[in-house]
C-alpha atoms as a PDB file:
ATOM      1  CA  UNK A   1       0.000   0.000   0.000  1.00  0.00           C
ATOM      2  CA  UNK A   2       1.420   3.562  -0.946  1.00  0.00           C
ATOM      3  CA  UNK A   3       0.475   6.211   1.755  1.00  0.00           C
ATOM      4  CA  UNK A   4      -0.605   9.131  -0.199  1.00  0.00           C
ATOM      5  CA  UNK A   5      -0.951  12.933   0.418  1.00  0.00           C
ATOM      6  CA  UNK A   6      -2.619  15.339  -1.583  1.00  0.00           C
ATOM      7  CA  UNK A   7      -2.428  18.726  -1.224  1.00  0.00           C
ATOM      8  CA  UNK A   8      -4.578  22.065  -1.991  1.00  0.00           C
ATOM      9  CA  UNK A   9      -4.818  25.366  -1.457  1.00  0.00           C
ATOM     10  CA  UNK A  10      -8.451  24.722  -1.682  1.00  0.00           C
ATOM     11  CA  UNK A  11      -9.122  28.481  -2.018  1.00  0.00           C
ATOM     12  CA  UNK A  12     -10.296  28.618  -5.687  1.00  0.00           C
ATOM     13  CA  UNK A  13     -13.503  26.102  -4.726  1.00  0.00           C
ATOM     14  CA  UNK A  14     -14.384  28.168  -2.282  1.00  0.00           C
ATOM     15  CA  UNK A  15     -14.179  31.907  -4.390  1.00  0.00           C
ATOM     16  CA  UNK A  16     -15.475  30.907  -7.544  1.00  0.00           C
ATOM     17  CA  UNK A  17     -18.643  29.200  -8.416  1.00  0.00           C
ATOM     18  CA  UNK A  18     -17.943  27.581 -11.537  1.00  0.00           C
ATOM     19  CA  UNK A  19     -14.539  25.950 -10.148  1.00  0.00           C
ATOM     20  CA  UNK A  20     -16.935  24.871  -6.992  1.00  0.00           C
ATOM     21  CA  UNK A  21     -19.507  22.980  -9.724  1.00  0.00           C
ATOM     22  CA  UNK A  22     -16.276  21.151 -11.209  1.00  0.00           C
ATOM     23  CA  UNK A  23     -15.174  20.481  -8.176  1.00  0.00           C
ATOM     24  CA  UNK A  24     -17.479  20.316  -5.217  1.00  0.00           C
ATOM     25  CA  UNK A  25     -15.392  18.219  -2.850  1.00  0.00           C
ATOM     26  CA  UNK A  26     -12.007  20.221  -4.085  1.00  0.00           C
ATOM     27  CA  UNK A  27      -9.254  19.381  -6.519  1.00  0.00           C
ATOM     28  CA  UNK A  28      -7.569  16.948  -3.662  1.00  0.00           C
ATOM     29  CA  UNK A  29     -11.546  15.626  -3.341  1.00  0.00           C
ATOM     30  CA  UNK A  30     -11.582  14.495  -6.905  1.00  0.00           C
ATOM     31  CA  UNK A  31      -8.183  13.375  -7.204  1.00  0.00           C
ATOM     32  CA  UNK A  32      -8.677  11.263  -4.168  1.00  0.00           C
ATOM     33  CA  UNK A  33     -11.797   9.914  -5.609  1.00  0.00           C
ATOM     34  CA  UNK A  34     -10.620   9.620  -8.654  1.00  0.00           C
ATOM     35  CA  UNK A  35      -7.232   7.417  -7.346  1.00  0.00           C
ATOM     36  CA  UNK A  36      -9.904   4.999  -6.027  1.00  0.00           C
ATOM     37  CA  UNK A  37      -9.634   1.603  -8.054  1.00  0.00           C
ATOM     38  CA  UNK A  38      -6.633   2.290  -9.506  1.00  0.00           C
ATOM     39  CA  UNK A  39      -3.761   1.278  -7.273  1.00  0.00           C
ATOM     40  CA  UNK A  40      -3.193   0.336  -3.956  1.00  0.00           C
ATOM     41  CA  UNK A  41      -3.251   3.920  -2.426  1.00  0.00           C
ATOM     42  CA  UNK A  42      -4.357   4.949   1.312  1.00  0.00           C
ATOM     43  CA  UNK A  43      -5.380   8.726   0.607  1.00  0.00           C
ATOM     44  CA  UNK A  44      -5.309  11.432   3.187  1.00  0.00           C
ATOM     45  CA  UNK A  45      -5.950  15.388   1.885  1.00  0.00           C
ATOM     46  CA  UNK A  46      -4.430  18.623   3.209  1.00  0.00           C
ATOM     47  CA  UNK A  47      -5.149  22.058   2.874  1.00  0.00           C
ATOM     48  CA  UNK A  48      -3.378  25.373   3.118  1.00  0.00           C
ATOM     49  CA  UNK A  49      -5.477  27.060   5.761  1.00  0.00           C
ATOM     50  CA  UNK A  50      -5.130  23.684   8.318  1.00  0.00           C
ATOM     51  CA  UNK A  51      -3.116  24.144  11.139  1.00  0.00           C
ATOM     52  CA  UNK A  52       0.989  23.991   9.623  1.00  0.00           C
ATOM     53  CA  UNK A  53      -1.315  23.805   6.444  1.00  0.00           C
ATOM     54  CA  UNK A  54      -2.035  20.191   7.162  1.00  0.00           C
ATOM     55  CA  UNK A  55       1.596  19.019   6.405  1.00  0.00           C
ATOM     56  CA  UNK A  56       2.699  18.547  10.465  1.00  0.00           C
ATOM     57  CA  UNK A  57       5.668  16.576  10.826  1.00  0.00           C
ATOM     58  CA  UNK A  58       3.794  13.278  12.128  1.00  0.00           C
ATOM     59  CA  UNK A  59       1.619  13.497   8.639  1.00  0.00           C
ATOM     60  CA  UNK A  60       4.547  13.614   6.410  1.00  0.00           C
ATOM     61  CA  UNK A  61       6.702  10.850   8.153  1.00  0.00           C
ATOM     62  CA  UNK A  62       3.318   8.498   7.414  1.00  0.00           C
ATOM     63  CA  UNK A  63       3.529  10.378   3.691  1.00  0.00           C
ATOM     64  CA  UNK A  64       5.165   8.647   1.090  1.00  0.00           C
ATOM     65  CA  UNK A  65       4.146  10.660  -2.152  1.00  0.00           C
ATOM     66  CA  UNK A  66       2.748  14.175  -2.021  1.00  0.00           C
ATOM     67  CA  UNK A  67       1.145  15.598  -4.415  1.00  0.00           C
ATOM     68  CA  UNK A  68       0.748  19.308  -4.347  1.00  0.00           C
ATOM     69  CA  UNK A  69      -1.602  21.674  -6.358  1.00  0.00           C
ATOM     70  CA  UNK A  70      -1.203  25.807  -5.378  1.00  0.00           C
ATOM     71  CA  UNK A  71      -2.121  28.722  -7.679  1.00  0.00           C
ATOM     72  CA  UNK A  72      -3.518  32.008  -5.650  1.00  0.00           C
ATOM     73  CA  UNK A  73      -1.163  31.317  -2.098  1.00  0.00           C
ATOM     74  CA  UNK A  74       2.144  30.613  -3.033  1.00  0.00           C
ATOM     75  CA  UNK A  75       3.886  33.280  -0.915  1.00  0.00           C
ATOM     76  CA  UNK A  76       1.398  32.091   1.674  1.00  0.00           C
ATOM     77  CA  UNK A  77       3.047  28.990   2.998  1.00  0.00           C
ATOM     78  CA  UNK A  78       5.396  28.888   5.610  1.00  0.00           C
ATOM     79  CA  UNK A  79       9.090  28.676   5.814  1.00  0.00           C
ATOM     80  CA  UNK A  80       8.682  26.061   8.218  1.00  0.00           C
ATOM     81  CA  UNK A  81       6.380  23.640   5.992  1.00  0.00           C
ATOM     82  CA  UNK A  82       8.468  24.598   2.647  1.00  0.00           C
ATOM     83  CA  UNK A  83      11.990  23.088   4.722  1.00  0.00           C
ATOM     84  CA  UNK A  84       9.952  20.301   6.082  1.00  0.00           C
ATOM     85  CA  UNK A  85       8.853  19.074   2.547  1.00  0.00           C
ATOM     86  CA  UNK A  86      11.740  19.975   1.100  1.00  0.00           C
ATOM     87  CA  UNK A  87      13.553  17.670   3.742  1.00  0.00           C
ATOM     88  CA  UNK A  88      11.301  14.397   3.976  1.00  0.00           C
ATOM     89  CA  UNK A  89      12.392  14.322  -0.280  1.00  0.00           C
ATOM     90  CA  UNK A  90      15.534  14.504   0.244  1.00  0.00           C
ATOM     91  CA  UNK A  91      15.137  12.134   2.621  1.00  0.00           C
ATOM     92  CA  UNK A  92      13.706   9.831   0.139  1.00  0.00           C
ATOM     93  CA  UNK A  93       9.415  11.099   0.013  1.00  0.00           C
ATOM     94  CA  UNK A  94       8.298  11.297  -3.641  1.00  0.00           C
ATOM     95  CA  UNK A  95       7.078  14.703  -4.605  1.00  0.00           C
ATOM     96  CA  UNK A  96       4.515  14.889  -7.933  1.00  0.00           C
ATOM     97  CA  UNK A  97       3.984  18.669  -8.606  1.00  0.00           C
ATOM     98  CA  UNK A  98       0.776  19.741 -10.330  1.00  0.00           C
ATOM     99  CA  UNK A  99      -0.522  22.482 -12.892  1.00  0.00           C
ATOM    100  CA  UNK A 100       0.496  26.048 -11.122  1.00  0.00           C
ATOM    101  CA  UNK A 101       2.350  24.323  -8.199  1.00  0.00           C
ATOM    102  CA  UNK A 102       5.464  25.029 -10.761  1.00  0.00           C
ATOM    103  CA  UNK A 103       5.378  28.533  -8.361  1.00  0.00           C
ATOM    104  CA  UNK A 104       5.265  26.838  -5.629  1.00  0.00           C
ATOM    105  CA  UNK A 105       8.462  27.430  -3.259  1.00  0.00           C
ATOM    106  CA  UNK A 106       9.153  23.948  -2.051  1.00  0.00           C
ATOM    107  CA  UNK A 107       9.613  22.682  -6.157  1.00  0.00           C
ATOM    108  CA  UNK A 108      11.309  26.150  -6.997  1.00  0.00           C
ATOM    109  CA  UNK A 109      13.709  25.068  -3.930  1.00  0.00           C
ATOM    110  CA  UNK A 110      14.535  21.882  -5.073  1.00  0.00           C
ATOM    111  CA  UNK A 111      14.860  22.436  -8.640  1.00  0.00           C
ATOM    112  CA  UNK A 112      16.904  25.370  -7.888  1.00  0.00           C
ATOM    113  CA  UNK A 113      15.524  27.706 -10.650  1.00  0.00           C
ATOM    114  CA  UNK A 114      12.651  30.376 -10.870  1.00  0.00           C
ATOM    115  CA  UNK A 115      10.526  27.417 -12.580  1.00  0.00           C
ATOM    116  CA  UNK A 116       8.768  30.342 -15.023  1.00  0.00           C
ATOM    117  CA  UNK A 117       7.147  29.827 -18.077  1.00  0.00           C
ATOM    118  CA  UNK A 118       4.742  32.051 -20.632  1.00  0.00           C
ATOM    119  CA  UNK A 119       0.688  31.215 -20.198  1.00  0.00           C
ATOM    120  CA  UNK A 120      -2.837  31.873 -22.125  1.00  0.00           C
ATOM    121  CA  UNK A 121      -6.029  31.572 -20.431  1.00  0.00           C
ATOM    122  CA  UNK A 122      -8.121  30.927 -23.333  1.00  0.00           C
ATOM    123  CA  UNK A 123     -10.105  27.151 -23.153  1.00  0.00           C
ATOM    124  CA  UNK A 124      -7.507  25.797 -26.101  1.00  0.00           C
ATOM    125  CA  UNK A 125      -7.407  22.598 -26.711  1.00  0.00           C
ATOM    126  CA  UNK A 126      -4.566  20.482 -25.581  1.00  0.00           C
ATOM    127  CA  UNK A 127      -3.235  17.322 -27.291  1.00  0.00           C
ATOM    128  CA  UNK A 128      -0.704  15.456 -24.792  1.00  0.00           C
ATOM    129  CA  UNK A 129       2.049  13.150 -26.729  1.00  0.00           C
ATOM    130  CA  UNK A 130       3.406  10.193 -24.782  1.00  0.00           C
ATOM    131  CA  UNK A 131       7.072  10.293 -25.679  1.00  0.00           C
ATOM    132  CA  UNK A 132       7.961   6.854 -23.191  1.00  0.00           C
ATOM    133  CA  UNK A 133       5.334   4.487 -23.535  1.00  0.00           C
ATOM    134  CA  UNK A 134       7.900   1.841 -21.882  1.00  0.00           C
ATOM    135  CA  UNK A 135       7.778   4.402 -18.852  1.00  0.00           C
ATOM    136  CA  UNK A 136       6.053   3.243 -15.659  1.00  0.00           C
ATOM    137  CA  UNK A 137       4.418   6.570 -15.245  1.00  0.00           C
ATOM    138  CA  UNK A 138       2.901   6.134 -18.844  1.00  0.00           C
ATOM    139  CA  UNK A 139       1.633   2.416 -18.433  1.00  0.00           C
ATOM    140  CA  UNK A 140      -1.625   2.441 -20.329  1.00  0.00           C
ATOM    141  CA  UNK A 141      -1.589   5.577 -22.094  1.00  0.00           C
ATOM    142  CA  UNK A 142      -1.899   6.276 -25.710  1.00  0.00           C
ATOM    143  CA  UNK A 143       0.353   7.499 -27.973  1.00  0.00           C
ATOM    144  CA  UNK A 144      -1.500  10.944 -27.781  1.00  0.00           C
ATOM    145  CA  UNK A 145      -4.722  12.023 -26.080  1.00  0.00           C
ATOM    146  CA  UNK A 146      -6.613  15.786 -25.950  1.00  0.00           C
ATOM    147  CA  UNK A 147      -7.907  17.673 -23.337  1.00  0.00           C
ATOM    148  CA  UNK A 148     -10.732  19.708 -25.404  1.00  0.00           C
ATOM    149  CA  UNK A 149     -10.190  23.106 -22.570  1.00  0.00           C
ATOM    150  CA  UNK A 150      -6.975  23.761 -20.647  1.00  0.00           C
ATOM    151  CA  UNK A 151      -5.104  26.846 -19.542  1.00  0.00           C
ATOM    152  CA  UNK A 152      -1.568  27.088 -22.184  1.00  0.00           C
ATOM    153  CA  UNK A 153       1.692  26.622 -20.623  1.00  0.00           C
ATOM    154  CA  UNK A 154       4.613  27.199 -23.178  1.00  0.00           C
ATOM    155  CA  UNK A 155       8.128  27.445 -23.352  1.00  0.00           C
ATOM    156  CA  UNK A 156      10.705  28.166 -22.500  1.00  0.00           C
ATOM    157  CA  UNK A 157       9.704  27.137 -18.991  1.00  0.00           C
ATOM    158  CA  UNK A 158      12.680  27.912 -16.383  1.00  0.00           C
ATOM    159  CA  UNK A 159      13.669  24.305 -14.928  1.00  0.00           C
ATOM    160  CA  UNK A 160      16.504  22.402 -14.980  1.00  0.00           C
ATOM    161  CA  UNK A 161      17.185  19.462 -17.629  1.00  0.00           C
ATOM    162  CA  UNK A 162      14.767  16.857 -16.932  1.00  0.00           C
ATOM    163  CA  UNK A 163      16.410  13.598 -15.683  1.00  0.00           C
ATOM    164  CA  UNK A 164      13.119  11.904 -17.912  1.00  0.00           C
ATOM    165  CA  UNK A 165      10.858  13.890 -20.563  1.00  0.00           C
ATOM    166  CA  UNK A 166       7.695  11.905 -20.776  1.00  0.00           C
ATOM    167  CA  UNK A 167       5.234  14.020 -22.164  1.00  0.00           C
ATOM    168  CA  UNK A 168       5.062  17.094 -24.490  1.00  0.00           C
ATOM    169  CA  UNK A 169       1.519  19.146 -24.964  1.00  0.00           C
ATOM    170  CA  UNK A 170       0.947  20.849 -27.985  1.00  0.00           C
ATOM    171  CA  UNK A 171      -1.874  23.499 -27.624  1.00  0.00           C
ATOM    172  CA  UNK A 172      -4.382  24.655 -30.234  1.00  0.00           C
ATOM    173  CA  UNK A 173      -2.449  28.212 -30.446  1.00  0.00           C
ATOM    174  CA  UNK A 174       0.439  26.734 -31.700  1.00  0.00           C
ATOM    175  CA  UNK A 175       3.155  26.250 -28.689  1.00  0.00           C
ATOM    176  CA  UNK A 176       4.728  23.869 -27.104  1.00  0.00           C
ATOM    177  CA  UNK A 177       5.229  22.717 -24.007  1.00  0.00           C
ATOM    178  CA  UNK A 178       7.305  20.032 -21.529  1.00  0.00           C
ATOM    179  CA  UNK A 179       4.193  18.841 -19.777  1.00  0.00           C
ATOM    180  CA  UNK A 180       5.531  15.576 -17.847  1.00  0.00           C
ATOM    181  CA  UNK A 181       8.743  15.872 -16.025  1.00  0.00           C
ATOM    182  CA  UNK A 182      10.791  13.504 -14.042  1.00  0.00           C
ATOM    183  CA  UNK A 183      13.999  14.703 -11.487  1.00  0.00           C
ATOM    184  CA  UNK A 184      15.766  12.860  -8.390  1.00  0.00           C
ATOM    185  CA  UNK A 185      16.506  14.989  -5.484  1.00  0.00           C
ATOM    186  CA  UNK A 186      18.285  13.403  -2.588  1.00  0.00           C
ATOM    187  CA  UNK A 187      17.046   9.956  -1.769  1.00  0.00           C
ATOM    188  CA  UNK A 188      13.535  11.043  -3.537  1.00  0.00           C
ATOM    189  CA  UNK A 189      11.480  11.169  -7.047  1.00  0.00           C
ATOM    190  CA  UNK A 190       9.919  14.158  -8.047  1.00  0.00           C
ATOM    191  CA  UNK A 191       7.215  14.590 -10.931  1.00  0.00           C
ATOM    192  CA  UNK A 192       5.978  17.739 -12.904  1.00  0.00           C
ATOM    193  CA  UNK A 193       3.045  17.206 -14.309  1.00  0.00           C
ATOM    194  CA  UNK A 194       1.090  20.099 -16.099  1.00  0.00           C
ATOM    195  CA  UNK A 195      -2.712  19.759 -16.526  1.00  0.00           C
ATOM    196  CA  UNK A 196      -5.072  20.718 -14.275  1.00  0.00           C
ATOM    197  CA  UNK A 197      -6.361  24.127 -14.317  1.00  0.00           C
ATOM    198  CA  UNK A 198      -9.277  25.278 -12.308  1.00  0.00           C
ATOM    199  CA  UNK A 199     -11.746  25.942 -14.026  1.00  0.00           C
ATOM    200  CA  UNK A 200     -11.753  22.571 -16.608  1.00  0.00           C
ATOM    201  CA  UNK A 201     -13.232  19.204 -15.166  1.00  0.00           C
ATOM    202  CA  UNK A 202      -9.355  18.119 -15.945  1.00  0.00           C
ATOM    203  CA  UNK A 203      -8.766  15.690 -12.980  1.00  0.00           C
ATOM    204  CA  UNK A 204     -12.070  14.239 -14.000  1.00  0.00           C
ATOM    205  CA  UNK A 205     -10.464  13.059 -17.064  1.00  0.00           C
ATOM    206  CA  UNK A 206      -9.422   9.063 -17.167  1.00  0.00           C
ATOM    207  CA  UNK A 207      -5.853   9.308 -18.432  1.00  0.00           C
ATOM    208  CA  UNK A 208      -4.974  11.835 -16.653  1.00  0.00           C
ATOM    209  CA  UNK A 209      -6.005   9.720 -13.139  1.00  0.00           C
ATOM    210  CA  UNK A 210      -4.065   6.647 -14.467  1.00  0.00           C
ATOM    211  CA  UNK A 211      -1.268   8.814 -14.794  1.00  0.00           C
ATOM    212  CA  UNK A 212      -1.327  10.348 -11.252  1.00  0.00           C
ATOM    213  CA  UNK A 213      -2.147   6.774 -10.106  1.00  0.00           C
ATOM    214  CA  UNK A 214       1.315   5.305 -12.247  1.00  0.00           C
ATOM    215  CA  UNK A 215       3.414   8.061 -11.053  1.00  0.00           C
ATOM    216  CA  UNK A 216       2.242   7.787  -7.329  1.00  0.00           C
ATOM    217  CA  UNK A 217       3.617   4.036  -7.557  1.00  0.00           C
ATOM    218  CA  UNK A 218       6.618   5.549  -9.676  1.00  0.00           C
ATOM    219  CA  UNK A 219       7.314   7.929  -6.856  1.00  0.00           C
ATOM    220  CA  UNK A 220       6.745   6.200  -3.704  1.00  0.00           C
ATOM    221  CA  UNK A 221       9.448   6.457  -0.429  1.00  0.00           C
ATOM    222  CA  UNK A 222      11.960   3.542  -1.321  1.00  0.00           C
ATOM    223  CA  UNK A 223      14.493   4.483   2.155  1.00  0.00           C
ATOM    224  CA  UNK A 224      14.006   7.077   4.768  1.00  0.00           C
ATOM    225  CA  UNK A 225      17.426   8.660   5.026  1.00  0.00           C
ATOM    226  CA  UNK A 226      18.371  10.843   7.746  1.00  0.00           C
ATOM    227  CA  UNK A 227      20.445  13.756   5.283  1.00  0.00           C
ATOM    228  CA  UNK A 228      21.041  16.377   8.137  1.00  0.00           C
ATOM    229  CA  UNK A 229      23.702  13.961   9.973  1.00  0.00           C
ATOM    230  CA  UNK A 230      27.853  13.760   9.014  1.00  0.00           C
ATOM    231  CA  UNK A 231      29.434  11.603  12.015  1.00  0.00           C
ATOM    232  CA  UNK A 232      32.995  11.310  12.164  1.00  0.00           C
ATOM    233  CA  UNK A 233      33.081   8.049  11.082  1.00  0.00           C
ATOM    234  CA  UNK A 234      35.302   5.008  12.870  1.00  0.00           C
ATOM    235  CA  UNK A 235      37.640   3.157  10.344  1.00  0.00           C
ATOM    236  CA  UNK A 236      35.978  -0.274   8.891  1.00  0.00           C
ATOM    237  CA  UNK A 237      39.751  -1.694   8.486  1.00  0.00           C
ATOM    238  CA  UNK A 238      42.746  -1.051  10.569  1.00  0.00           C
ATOM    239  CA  UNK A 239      44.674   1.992  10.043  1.00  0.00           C
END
């Protein structure tokens, strides 16, 4: 069983009526719901206004992949919880960043780059190419699929060489972007993945659950490392 933790802002759902209908339980509802039945996954959500914005220290040492979506709040979580996450990956958590959470300052920290990138808000249509269909994270997925409505990302989008390029989207105004994204930090995984704008039913959508559901698996702890320690360490042979 992979312990999962998805995280939200949740502040969109609660502002705008037409995100709310999408989503009535929240993004981190529907992706919870929408994991169901396709792995192996015990789900727990967190949001930003929660005490420590849900992300305590005792929740992410039972966390083994978080997933984090944040658009409108960015600036508004604390130092504290950024070091925290930041810490249990490179302590060997998985890490799958989501849609706007490019911004957010735990992924900007560990890629190590301003992580920007040129947008369009105009309900284009979005056509996915799978460019590692051997991939784990891609198990099941076509060779292309569309999302008929989706906020444009394009290039050049401010991130450091991808360890694995899985996905570029092509969007109906002509660019292009690197939409699935694959880095080790430390002991852990981390995923970029960039669908998922508010206001489209886009975590609704079946491939895009299997792929959340793959890379969860893909991304899961392996070893819980403690990084913050250098003992002087005692010879293993005689000197």
């Amino acid at each position: 069983m992979t312990k999962v933790t998805i995280w939200n802002e949740y502040l969109h759902e609660r502002r705008n009526e037409a995100v709310r209908h999408i989503y009535p339980q929240g993004i981190h509802g529907a992706i919870a719901q929408g994991l169901q039945g396709l792995g192996d996954f015990k789900v727990r959500t967190a949001t930003l206004e929660e005490p420590e914005h849900g992300l305590s220290q005792a929740v992410l040492d039972d966390t083994e992949v978080l997933l984090w979506w944040g658009h409108l709040a960015h600036d508004q979580v604390s130092e504290a919880v950024v070091e925290r996450v930041q810490l249990r990956v490179l302590s060997g958590m998985g890490l799958i960043v989501l849609h706007s959470g490019h911004y957010a300052r735990v992924f900007k920290r560990l890629m190590g780059t301003f992580c920007s990138l040129k947008w369009r808000e105009a309900g284009e249509r979005e056509r996915l190419w799978n460019l590692r269909p051997d991939h784990p994270i891609l198990q099941g997925i076509p060779e292309y699929f569309e999302l008929p409505q989706e906020e444009m990302y394009s290039e050049r989008f401010d991130i450091p060489e991808p360890e694995e390029l899985l996905m570029i989207s092509w969007f109906q105004g002509g660019e292009v972007f690197r939409s699935a994204c694959t880095w080790r930090r430390g002991h852990g995984r981390v995923f970029y993945f960039r669908p998922g704008h508010e206001t489209f039913p886009t975590y609704h959508h079946p491939h895009i659950l299997r792929i959340l559901a793959n890379a969860c698996v893909w991304a899961r702890q392996r070893v819980n490392l403690d990084v913050t320690q250098a003992p002087n360490q005692a010879p293993l042979e005689p000197l």
